[in-house]
Protein backbone atom coordinates (compact mmCIF):
# COMPACT_ATOMS: atom_id res chain seq x y z
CA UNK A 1 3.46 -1.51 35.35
CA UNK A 2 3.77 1.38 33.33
CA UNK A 3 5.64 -0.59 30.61
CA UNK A 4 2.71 -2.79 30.33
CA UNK A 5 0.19 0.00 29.49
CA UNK A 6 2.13 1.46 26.78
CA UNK A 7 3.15 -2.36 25.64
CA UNK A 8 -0.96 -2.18 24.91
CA UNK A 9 -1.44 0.95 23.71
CA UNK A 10 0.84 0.28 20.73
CA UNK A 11 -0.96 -2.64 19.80
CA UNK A 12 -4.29 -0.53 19.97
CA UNK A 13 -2.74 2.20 17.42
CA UNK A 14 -0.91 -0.22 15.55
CA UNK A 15 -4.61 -2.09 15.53
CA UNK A 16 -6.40 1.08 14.70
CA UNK A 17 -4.01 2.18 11.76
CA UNK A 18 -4.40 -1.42 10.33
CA UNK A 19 -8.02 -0.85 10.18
CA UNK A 20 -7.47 2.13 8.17
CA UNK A 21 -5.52 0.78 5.94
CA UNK A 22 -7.94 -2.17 5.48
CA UNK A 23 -10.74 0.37 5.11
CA UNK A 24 -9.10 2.00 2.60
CA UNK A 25 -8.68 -1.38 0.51
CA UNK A 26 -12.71 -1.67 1.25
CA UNK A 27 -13.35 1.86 0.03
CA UNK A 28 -11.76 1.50 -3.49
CA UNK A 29 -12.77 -1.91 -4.02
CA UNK A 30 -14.10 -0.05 -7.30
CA UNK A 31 -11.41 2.06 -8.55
CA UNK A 32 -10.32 1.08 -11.88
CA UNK A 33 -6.69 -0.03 -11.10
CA UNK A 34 -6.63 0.43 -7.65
CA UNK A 35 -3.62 -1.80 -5.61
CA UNK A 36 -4.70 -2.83 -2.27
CA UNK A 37 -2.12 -2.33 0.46
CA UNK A 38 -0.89 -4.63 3.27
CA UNK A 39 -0.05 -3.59 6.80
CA UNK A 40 3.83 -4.79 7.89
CA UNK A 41 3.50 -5.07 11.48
CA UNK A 42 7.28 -4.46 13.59
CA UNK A 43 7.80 -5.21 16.87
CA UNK A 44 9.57 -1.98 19.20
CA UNK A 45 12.41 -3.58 20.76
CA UNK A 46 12.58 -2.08 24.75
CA UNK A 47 15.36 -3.70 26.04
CA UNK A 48 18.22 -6.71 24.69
CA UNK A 49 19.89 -8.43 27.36
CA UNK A 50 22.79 -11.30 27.17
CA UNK A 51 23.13 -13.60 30.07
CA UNK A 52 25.15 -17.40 30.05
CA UNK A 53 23.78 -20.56 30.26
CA UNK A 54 26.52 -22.98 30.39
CA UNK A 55 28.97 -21.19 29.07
CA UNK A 56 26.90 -19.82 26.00
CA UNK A 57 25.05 -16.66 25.95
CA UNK A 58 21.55 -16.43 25.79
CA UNK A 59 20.18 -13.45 24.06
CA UNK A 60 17.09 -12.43 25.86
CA UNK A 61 14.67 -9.48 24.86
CA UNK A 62 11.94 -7.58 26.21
CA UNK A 63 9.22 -6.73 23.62
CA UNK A 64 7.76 -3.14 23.83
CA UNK A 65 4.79 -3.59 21.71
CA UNK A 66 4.26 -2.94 17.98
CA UNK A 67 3.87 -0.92 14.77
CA UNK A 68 2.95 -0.47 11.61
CA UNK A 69 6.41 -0.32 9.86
CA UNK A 70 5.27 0.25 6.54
CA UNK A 71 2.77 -0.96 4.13
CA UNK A 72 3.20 -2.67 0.47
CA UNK A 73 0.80 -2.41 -1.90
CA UNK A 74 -0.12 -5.95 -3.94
CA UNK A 75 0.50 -6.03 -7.35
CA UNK A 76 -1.48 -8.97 -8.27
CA UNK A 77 -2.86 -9.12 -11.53
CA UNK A 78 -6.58 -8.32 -11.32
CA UNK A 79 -9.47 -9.53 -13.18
CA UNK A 80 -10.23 -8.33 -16.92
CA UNK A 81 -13.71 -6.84 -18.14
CA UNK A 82 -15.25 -5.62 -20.69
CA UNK A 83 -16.69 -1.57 -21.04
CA UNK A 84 -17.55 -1.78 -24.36
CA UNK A 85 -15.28 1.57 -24.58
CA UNK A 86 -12.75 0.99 -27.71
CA UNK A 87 -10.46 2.97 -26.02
CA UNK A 88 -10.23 1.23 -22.54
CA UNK A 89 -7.48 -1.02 -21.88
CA UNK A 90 -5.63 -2.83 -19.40
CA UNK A 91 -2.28 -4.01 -18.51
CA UNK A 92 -1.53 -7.78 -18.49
CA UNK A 93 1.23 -8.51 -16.00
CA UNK A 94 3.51 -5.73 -14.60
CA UNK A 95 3.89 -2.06 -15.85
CA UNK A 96 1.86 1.52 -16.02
CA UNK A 97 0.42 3.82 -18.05
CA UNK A 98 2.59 7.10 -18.24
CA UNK A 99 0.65 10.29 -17.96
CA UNK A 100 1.39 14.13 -18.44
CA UNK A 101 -0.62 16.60 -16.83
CA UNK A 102 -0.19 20.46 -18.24
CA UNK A 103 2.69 21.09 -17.02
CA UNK A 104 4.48 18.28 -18.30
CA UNK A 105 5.09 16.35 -15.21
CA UNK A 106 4.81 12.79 -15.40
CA UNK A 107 2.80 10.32 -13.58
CA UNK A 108 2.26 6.74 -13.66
CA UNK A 109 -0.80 4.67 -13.70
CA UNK A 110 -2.67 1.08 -14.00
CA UNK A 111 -6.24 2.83 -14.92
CA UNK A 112 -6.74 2.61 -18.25
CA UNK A 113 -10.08 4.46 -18.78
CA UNK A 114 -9.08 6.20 -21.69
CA UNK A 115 -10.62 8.96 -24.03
CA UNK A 116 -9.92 11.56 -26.45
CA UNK A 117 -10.25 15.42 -26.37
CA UNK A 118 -11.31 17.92 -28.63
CA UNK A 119 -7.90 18.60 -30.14
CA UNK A 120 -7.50 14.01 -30.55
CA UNK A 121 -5.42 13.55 -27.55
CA UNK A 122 -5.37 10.21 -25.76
CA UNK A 123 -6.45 10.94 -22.30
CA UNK A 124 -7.31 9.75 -18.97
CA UNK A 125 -9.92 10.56 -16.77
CA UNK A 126 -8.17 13.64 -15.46
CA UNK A 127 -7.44 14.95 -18.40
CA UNK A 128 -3.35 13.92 -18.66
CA UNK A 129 -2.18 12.98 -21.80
CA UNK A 130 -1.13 9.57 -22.47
């Protein structure tokens, strides 16, 4: 009977961290290149047993609930629009912007809110080069 509570309980935390991840989708619904994620729900494997059946075996397993195994993030082309900012632009199909923050490391991104500094640089809202 034990086995049966836990078999529900990892359905309730895989349940709960699939909310999260949909709320986070929800909560940057308007972030300029944000990628929406998807939750890839595993099964957890308790026990495997092989028995025979007329001479053939006969795999049989007992489930022990589920989890979030990972998540992927959708890289669907989202829709175009206008700012009216010259130096805005966006990314038809697949690739990123690279940015440099001061210490040189790079980063990669799909927001393309660009502007320029005092000394002319091309950058984005944090302030990283392009």
């Amino acid at each position: 009977m034990l086995q049966s509570f836990y078999t529900a309980f990892t359905g309730l935390v895989a349940d709960k961290d699939w909310l999260s991840v949909i709320s986070d989708n929800i909560a940057n619904v308007n972030t300029v290149g944000f990628k929406a994620e998807r939750a890839v729900f595993e099964d957890i494997l308790a026990s495997s047993m092989t028995t025979f059946r007329n001479s053939s075996p006969v795999n049989l397993e007992i489930g022990g609930g589920t989890f979030i195994g990972s998540t992927q993030k959708d890289f669907t082309q989202g829709a175009f629009m206008s700012t009216g900012n010259p130096l805005d632009l966006a990314l038809d199909g697949e690739g990123f912007f690279m940015v440099k923050d001061n210490f040189g490391t790079v980063f990669y991104t799909r927001n393309g809110e660009f502007r320029l500094d005092a000394n002319g640089d091309l950058i984005n809202a944090l302030g990283m080069k392009v």
